[in-house]
N, C-alpha and C. Protein backbone atom coordinates (compact mmCIF):
# COMPACT_ATOMS: atom_id res chain seq x y z
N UNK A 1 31.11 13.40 -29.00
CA UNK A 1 31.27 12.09 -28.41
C UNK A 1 29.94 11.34 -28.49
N UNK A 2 29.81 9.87 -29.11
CA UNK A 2 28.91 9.33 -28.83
C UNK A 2 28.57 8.36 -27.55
N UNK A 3 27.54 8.62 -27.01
CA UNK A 3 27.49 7.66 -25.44
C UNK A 3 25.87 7.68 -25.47
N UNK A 4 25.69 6.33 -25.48
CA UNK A 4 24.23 6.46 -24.80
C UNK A 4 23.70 6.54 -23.21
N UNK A 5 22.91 7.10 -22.82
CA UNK A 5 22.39 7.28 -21.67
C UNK A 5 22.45 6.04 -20.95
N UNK A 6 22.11 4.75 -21.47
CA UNK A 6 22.60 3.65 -20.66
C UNK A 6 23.70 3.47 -19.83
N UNK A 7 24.73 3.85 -20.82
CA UNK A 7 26.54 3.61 -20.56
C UNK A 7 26.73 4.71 -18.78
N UNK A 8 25.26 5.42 -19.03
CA UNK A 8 26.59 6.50 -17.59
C UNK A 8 26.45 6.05 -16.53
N UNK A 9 27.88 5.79 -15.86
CA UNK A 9 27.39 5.02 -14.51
C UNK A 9 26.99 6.00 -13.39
N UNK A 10 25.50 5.26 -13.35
CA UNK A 10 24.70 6.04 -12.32
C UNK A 10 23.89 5.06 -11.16
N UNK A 11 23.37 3.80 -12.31
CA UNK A 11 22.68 2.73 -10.85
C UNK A 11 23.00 1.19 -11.31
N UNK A 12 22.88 0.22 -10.78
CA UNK A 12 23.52 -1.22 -10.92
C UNK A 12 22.78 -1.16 -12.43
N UNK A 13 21.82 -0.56 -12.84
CA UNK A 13 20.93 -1.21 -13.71
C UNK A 13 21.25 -0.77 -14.83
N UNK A 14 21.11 0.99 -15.21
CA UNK A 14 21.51 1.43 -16.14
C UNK A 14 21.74 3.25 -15.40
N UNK A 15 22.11 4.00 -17.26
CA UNK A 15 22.37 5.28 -16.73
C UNK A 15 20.79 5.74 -16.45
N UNK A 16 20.57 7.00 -16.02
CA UNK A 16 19.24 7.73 -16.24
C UNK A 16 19.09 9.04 -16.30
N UNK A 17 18.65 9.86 -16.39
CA UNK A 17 18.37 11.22 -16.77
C UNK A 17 18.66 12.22 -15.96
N UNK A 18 19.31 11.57 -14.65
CA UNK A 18 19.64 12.20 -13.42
C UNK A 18 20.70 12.86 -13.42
N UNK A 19 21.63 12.87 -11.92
CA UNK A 19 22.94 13.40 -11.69
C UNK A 19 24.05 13.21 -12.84
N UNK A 20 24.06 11.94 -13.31
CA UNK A 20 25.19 11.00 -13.69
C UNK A 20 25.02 12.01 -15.11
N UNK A 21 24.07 12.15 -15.58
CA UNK A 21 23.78 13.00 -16.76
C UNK A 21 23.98 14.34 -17.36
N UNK A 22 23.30 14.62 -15.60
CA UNK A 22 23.59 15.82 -15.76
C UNK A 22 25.27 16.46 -15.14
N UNK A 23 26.11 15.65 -14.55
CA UNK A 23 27.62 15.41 -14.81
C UNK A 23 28.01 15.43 -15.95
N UNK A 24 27.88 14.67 -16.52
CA UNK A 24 28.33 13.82 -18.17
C UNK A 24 28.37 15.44 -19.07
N UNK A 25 27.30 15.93 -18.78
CA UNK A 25 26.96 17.28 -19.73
C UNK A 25 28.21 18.58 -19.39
N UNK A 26 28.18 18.33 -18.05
CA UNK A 26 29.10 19.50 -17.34
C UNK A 26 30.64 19.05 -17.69
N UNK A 27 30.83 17.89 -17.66
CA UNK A 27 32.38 17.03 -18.09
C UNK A 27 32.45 17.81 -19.68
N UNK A 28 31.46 17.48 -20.46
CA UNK A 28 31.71 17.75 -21.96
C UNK A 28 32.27 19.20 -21.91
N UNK A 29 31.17 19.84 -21.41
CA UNK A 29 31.67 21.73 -21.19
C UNK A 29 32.88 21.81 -20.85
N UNK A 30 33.14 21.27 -19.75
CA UNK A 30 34.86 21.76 -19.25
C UNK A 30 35.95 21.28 -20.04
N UNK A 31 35.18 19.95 -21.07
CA UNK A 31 36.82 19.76 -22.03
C UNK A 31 36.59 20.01 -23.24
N UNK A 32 35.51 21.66 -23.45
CA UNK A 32 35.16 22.11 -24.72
C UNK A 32 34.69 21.08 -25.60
N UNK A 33 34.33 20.44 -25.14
CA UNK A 33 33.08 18.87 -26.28
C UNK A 33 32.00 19.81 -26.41
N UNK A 34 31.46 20.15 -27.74
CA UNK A 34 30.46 20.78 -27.77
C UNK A 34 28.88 19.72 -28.41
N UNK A 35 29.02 18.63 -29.08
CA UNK A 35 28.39 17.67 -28.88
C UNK A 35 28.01 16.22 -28.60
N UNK A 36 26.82 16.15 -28.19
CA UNK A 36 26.98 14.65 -27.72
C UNK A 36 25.58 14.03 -28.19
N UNK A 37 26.43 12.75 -28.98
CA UNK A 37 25.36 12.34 -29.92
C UNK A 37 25.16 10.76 -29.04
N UNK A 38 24.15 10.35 -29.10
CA UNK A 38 23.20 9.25 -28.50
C UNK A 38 22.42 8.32 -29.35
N UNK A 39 22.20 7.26 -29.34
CA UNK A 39 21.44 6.24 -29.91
C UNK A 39 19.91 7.03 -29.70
N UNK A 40 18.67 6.17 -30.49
CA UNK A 40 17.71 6.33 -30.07
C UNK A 40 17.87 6.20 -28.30
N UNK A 41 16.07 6.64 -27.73
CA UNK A 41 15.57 7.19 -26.41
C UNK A 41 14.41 6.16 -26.54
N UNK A 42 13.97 5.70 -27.28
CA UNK A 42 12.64 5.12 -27.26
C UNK A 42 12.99 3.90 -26.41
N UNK A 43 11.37 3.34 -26.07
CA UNK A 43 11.71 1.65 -25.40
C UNK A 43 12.47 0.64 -26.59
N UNK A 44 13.10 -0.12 -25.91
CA UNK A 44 13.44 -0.83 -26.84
C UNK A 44 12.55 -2.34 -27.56
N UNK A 45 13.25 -3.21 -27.78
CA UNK A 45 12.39 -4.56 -28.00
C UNK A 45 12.74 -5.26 -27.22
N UNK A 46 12.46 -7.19 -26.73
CA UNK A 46 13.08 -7.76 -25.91
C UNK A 46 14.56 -7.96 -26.70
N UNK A 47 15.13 -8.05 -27.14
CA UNK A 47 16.80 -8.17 -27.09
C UNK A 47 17.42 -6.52 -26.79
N UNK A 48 16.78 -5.68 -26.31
CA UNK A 48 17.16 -4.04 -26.23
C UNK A 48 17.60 -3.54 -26.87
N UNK A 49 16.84 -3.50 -27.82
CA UNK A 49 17.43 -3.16 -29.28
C UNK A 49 16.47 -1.82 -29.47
N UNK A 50 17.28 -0.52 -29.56
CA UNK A 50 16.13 0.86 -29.71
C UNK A 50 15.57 0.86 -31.05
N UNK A 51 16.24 0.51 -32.16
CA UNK A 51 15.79 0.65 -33.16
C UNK A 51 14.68 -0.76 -33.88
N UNK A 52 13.83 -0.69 -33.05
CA UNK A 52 12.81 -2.16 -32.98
C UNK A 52 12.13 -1.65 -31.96
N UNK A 53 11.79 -1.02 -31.90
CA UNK A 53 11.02 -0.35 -30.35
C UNK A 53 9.34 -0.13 -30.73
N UNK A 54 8.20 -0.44 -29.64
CA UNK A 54 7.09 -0.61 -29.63
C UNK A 54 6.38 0.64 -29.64
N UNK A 55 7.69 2.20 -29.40
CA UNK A 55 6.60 2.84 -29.72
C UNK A 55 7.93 4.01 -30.51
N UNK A 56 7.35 4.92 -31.26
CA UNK A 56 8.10 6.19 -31.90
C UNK A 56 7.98 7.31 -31.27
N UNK A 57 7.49 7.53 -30.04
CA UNK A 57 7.52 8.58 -29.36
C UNK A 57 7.51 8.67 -28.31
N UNK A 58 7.28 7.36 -27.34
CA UNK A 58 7.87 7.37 -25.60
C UNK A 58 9.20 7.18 -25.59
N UNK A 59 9.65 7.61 -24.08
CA UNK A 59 11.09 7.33 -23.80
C UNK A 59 11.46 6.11 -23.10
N UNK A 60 12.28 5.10 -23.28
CA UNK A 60 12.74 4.48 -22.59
C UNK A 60 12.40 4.77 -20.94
N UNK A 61 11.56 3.68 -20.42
CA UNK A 61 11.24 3.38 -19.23
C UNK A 61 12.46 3.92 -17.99
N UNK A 62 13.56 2.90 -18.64
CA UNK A 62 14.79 2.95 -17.76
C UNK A 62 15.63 4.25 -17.19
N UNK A 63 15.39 4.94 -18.31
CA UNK A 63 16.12 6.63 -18.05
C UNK A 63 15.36 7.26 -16.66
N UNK A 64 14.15 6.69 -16.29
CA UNK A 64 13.40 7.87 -15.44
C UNK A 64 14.68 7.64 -13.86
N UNK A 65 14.70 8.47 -13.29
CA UNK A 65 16.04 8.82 -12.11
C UNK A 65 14.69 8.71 -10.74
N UNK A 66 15.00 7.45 -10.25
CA UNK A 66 14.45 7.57 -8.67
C UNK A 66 14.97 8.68 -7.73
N UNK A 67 16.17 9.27 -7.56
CA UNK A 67 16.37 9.96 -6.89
C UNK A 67 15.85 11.76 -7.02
N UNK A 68 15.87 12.13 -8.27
CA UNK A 68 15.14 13.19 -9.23
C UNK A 68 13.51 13.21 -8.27
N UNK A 69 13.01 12.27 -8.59
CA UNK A 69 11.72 11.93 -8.11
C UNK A 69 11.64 12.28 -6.51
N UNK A 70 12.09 11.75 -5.66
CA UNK A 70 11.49 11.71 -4.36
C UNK A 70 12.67 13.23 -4.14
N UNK A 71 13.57 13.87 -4.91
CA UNK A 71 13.88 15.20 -4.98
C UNK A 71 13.00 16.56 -4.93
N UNK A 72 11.89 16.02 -6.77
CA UNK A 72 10.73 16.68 -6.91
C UNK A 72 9.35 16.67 -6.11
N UNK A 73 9.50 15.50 -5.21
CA UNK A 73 8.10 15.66 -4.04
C UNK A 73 7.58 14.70 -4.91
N UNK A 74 7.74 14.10 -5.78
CA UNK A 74 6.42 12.85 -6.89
C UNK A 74 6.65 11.40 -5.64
N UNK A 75 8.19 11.00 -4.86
CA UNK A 75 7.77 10.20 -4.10
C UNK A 75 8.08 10.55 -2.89
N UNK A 76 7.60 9.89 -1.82
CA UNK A 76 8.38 10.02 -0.38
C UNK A 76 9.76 9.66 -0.18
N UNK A 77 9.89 11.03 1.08
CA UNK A 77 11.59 11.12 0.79
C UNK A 77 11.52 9.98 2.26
N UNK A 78 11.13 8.81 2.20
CA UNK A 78 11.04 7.56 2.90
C UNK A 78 11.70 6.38 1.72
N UNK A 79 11.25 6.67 0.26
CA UNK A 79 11.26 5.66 -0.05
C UNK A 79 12.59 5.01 -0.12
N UNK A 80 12.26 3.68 -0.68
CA UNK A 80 13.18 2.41 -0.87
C UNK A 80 13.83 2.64 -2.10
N UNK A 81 14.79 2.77 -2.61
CA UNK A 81 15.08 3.57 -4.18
C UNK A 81 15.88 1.90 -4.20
N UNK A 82 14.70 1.49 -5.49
CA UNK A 82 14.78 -0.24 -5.74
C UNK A 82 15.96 -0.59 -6.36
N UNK A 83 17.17 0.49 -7.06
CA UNK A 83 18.51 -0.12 -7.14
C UNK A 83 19.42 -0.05 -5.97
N UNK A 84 19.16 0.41 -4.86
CA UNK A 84 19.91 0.15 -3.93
C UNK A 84 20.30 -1.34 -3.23
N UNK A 85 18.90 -1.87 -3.84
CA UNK A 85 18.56 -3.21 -3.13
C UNK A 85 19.51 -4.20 -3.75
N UNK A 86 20.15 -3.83 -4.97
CA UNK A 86 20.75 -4.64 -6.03
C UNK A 86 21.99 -5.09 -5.39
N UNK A 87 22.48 -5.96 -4.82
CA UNK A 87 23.51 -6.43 -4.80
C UNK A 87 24.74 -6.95 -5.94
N UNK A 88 24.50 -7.82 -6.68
CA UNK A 88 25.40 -8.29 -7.56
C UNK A 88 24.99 -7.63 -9.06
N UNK A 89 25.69 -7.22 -9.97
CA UNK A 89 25.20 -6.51 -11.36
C UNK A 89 26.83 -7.23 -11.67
N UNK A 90 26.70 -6.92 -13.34
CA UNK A 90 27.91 -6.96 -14.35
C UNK A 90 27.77 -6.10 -15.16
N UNK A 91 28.37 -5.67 -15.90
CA UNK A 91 28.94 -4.42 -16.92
C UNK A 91 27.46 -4.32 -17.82
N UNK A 92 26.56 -5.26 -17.89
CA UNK A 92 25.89 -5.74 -18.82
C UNK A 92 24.00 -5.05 -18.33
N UNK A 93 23.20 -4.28 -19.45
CA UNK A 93 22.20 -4.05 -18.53
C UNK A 93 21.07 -5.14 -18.52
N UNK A 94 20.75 -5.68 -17.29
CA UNK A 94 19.72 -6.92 -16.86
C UNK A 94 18.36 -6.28 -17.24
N UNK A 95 17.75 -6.54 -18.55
CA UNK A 95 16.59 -6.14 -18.65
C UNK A 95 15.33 -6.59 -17.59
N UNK A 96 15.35 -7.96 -17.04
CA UNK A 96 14.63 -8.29 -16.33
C UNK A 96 14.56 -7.60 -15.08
N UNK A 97 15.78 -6.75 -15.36
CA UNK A 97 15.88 -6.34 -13.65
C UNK A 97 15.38 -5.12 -13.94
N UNK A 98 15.43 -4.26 -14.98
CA UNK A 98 15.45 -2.93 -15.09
C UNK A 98 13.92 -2.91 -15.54
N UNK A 99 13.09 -4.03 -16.30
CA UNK A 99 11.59 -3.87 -15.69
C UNK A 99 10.86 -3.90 -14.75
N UNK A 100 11.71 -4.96 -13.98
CA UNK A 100 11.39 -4.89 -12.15
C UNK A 100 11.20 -3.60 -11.61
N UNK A 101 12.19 -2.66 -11.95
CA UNK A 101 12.09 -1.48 -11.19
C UNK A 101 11.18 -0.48 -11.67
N UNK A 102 11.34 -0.38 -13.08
CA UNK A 102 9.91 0.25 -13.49
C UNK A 102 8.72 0.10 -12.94
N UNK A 103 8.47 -1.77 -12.96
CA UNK A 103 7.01 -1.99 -12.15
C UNK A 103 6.93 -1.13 -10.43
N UNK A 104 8.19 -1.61 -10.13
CA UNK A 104 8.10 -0.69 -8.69
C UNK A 104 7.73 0.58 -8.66
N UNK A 105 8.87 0.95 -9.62
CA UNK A 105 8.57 2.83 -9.29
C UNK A 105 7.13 3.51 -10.07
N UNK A 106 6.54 2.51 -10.50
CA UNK A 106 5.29 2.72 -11.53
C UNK A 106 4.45 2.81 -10.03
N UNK A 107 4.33 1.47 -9.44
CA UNK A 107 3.53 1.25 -8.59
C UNK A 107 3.53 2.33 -7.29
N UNK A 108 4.71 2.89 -7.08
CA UNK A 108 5.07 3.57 -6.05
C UNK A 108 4.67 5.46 -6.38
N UNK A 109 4.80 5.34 -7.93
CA UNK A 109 4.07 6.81 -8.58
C UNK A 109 2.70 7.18 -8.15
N UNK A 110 2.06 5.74 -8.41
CA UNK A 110 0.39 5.88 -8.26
C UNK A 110 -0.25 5.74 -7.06
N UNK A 111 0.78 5.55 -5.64
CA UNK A 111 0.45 5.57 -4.21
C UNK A 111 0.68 6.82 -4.06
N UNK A 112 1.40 7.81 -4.36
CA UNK A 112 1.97 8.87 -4.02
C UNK A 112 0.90 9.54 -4.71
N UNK A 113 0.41 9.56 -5.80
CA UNK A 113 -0.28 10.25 -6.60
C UNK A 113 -1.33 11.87 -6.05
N UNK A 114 -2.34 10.80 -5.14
CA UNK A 114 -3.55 11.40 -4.73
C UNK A 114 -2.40 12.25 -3.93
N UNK A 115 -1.57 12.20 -3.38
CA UNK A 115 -0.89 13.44 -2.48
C UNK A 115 -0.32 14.73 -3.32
N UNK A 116 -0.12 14.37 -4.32
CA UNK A 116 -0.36 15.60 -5.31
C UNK A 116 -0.85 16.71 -5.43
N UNK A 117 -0.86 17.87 -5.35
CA UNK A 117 -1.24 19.60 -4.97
C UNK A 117 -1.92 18.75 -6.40
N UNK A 118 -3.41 20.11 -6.28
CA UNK A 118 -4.37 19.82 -7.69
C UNK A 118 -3.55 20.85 -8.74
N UNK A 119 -2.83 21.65 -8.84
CA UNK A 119 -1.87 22.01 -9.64
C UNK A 119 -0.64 21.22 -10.87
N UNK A 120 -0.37 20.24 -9.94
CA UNK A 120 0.68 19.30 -10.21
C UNK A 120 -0.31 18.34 -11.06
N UNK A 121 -1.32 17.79 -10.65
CA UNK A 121 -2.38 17.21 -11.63
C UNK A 121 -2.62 17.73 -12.67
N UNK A 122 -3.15 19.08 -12.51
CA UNK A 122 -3.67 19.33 -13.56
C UNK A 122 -2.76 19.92 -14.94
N UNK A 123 -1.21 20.46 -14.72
CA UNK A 123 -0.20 20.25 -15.76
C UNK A 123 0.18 18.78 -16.20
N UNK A 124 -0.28 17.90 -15.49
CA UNK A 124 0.14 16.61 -15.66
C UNK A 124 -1.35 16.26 -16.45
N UNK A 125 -2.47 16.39 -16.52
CA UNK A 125 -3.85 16.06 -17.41
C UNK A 125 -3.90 16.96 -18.67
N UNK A 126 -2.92 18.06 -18.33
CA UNK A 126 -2.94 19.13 -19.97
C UNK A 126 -1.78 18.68 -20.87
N UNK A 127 -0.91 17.98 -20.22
CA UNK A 127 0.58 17.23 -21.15
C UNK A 127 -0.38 15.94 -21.49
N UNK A 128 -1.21 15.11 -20.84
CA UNK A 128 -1.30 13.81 -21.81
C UNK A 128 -2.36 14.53 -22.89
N UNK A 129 -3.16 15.23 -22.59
CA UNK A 129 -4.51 15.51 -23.52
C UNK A 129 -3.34 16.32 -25.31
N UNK A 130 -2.28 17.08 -25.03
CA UNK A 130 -1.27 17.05 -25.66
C UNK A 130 -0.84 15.96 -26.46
N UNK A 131 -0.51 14.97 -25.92
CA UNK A 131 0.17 13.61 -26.62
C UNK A 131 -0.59 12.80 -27.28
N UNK A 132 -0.60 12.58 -28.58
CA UNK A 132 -1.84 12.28 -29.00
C UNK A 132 -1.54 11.06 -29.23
N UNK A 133 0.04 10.06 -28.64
CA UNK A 133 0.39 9.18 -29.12
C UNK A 133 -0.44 8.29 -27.43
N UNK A 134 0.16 9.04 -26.76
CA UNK A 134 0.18 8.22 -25.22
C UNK A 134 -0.99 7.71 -24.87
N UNK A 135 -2.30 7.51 -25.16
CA UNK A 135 -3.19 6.67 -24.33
C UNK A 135 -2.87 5.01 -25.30
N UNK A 136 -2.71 5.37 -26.37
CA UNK A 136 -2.67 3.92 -27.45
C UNK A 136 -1.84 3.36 -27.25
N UNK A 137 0.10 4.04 -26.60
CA UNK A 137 0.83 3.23 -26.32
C UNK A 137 0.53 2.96 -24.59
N UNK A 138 0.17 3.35 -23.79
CA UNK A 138 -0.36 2.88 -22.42
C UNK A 138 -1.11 1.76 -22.52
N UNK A 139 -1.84 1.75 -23.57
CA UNK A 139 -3.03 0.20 -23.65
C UNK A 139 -2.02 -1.05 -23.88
N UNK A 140 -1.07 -0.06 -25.23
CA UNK A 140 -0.17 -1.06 -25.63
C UNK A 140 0.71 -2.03 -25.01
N UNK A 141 1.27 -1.23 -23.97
CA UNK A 141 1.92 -1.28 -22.90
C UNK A 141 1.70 -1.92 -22.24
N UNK A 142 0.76 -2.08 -21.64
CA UNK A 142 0.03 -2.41 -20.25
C UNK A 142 -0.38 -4.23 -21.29
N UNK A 143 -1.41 -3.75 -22.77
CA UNK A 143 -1.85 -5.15 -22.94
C UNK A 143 -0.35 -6.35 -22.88
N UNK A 144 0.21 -5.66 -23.45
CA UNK A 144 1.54 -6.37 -23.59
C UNK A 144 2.03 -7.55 -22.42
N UNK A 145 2.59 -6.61 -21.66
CA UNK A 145 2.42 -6.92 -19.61
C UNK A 145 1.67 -8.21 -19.31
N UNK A 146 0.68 -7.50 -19.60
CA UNK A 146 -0.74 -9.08 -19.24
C UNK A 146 -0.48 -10.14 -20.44
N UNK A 147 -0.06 -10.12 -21.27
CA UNK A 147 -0.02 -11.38 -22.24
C UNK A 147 1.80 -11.65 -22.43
N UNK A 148 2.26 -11.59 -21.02
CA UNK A 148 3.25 -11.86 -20.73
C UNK A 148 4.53 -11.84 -21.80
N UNK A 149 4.40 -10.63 -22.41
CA UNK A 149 5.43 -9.72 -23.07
C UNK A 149 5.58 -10.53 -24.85
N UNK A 150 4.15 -11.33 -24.92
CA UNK A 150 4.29 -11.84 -26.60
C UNK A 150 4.01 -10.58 -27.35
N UNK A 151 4.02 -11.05 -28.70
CA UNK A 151 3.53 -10.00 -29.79
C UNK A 151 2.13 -9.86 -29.54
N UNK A 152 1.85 -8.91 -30.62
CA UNK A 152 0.47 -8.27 -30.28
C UNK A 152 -0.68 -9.74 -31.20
N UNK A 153 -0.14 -10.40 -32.20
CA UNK A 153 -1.19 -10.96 -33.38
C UNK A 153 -1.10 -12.86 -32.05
N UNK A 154 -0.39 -12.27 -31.60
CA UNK A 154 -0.64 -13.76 -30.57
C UNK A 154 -1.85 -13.64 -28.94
N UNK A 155 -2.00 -12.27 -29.06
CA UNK A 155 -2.97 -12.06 -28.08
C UNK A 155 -4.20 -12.57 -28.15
N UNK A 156 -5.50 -12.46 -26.87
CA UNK A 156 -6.56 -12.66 -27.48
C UNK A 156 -7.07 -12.18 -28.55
N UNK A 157 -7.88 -12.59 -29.60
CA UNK A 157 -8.40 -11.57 -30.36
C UNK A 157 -9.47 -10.72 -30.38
N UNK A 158 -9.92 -10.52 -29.36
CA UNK A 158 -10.65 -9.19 -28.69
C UNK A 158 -9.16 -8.16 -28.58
N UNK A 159 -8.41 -8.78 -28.25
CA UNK A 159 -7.00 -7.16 -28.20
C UNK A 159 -6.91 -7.21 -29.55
N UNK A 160 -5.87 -8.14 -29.92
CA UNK A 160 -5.25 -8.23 -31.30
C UNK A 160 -6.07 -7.33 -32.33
N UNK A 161 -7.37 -7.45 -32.67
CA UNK A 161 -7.54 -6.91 -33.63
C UNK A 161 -8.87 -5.60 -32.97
N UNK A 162 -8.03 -5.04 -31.79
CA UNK A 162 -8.36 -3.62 -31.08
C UNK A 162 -9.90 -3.50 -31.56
N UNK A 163 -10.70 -4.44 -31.08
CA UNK A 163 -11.91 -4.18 -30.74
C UNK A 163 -12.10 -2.99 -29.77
N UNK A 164 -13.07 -1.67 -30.22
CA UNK A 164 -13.32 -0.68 -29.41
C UNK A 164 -13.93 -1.11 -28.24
N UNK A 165 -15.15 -2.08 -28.31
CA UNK A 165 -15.91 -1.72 -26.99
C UNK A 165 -14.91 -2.77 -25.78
N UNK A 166 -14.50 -3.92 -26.19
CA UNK A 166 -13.54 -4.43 -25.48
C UNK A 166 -12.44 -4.14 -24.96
N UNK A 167 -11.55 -3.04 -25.55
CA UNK A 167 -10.73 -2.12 -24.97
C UNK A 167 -11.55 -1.67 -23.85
N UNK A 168 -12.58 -0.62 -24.14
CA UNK A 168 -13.21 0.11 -23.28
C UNK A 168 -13.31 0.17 -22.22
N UNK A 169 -14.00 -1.57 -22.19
CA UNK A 169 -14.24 -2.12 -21.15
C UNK A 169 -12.70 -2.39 -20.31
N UNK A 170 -11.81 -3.22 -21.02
CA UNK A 170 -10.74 -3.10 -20.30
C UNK A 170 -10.53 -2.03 -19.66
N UNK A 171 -10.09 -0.77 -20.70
CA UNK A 171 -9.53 -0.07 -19.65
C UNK A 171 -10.46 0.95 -18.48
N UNK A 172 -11.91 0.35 -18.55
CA UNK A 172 -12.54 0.93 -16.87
C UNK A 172 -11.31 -0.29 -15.61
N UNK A 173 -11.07 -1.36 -16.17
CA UNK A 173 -10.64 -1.98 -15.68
C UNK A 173 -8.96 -1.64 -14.85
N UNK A 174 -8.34 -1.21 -15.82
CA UNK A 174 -7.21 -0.84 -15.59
C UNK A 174 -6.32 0.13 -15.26
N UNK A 175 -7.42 1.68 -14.81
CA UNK A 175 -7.24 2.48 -14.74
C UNK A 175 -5.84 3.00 -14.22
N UNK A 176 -5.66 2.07 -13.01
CA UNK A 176 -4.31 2.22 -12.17
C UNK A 176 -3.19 1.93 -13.42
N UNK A 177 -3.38 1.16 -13.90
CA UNK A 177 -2.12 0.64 -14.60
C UNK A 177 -1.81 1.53 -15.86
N UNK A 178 -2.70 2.17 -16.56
CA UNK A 178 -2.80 3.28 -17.21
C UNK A 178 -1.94 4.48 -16.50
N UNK A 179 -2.91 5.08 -15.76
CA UNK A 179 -1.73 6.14 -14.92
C UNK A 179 -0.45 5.94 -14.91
N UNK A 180 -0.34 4.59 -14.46
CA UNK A 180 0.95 4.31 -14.20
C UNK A 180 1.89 4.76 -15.14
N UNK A 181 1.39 4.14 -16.40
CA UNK A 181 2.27 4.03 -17.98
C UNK A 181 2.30 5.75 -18.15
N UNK A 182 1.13 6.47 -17.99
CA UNK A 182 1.46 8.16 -18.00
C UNK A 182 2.44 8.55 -17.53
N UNK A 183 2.21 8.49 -16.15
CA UNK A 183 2.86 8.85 -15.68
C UNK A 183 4.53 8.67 -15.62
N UNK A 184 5.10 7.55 -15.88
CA UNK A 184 5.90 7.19 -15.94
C UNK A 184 6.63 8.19 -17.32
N UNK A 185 6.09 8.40 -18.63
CA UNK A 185 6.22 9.28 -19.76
C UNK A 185 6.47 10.61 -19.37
N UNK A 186 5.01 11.22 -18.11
CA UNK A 186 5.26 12.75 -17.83
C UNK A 186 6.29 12.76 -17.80
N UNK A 187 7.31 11.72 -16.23
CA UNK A 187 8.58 12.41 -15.80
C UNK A 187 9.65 11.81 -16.49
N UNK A 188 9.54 11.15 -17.45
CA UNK A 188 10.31 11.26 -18.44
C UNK A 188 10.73 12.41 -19.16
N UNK A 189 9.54 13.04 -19.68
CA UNK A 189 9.49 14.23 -20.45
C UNK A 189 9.87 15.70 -19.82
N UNK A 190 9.85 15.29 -18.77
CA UNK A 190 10.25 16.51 -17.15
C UNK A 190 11.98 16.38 -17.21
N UNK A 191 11.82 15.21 -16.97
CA UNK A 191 13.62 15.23 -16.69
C UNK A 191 14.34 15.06 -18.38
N UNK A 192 13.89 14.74 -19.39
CA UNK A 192 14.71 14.90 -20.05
C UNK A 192 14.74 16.51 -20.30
N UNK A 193 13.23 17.15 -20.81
CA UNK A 193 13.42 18.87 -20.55
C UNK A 193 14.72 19.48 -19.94
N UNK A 194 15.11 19.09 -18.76
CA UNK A 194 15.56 19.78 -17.70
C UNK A 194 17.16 19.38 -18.07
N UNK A 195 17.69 18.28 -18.68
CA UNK A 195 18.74 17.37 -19.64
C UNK A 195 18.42 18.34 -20.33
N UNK A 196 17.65 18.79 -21.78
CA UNK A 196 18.12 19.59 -22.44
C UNK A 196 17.92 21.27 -22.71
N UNK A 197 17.54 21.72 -21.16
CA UNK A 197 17.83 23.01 -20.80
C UNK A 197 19.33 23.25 -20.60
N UNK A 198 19.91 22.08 -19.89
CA UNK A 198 21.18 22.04 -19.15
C UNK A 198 21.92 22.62 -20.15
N UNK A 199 21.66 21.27 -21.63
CA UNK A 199 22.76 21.45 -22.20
C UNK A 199 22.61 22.84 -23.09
N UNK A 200 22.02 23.34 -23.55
CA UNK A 200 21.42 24.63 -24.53
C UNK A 200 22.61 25.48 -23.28
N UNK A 201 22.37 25.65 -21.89
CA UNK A 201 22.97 26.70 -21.36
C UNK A 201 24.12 26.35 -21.41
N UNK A 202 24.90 25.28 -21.35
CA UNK A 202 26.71 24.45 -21.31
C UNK A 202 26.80 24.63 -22.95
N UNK A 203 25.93 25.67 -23.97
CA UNK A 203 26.36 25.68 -25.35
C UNK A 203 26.73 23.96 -26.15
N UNK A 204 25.77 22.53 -25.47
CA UNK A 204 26.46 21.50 -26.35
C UNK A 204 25.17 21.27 -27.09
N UNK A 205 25.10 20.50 -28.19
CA UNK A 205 24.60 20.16 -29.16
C UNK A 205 24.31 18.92 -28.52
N UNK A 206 22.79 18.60 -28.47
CA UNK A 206 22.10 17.11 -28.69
C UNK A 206 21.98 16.66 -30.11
N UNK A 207 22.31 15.30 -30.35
CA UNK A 207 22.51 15.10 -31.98
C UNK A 207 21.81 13.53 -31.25
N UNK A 208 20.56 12.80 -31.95
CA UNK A 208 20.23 11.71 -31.89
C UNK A 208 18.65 11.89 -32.10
């Protein structure tokens, strides 16, 4: 069956890597579906289009599961889980809305952070030093953000044409917002893991 992770209904906004998923996987098992094939995972572009996406090796922002999170101890089991707040949605996913919540749950990662056992840090500083893609798309990311989501050759040209010491300097600047973009990837890479432990043991095939 093909379904992308968007389609599962799980929050006003979109699907995510959570319950709804990890349902979806257990549904396939019980009616002998042995695979389930998916669009790209990456971010998309502004029309949400995966195959136009800014980077070839992060996951889509949107998949990360607020509830997963303040499950695993990453937020307080206080928090505000920002699709609850959603009142009105349509069949359709509101990108504006579904960056909203990223910025939230970004912002709400890096308050929680310092409460972190130095354990939990330090598997989390040996996975980025690993990724040899993730600090370039975090700059990317983040420069993007601040030049209010244009292309990159329309930026200043201190970004545009990735001057080293001007980065540099930026990012002493931006440190928070960096983390953020990490972090946001770690538990990506956590919960999809844990998505495709599920399915390896339910015998289904990931195809995408």
């Amino acid at each position: 069956i093909l379904l992308h992770p968007t389609s599962l209904p799980d929050t006003p906004i979109c699907g995510t890597f959570g319950p709804s998923c990890r349902e979806w996987l257990n549904d396939l098992a019980s009616c002998g579906i042995r695979v389930w094939q998916f669009l790209p995972l990456a971010p998309t572009d502004s029309l949400g289009s995966p195959y136009s996406s800014p980077s070839s090796f992060a996951f889509n922002p949107w998949f990360l599961d607020e509830n997963d999170l303040v499950k695993d101890g990453f937020l307080p089991i206080n928090y505000e889980n920002f699709s609850s707040k959603v009142q009105n949605f349509d069949n359709r996913v509101d990108f504006e809305l579904a960056n909203s919540k990223i910025k939230a749950l970004s912002s709400s990662l890096i308050e929680y952070w310092e409460k972190q056992n130095p354990s939990i840090k330090e598997e989390f500083e040996i996975w980025c030093e690993k990724q040899f893609w993730l600090d370039d798309h975090s700059i990317f990311m983040e420069l993007r953000i601040q030049n209010q989501n244009l292309p990159w050759w329309k930026w200043p040209e201190k970004f545009a044409l990735y001057d080293q010491e001007e980065i540099l300097n930026w990012k002493k600047d931006n440190q928070k917002e960096l983390l953020g973009h990490n972090l946001i990837q770690w538990h990506l890479d956590r919960q999809w893991k844990s998505i495709r432990k599920l399915a390896n043991n339910l015998g289904i095939y990931l195809l995408g």
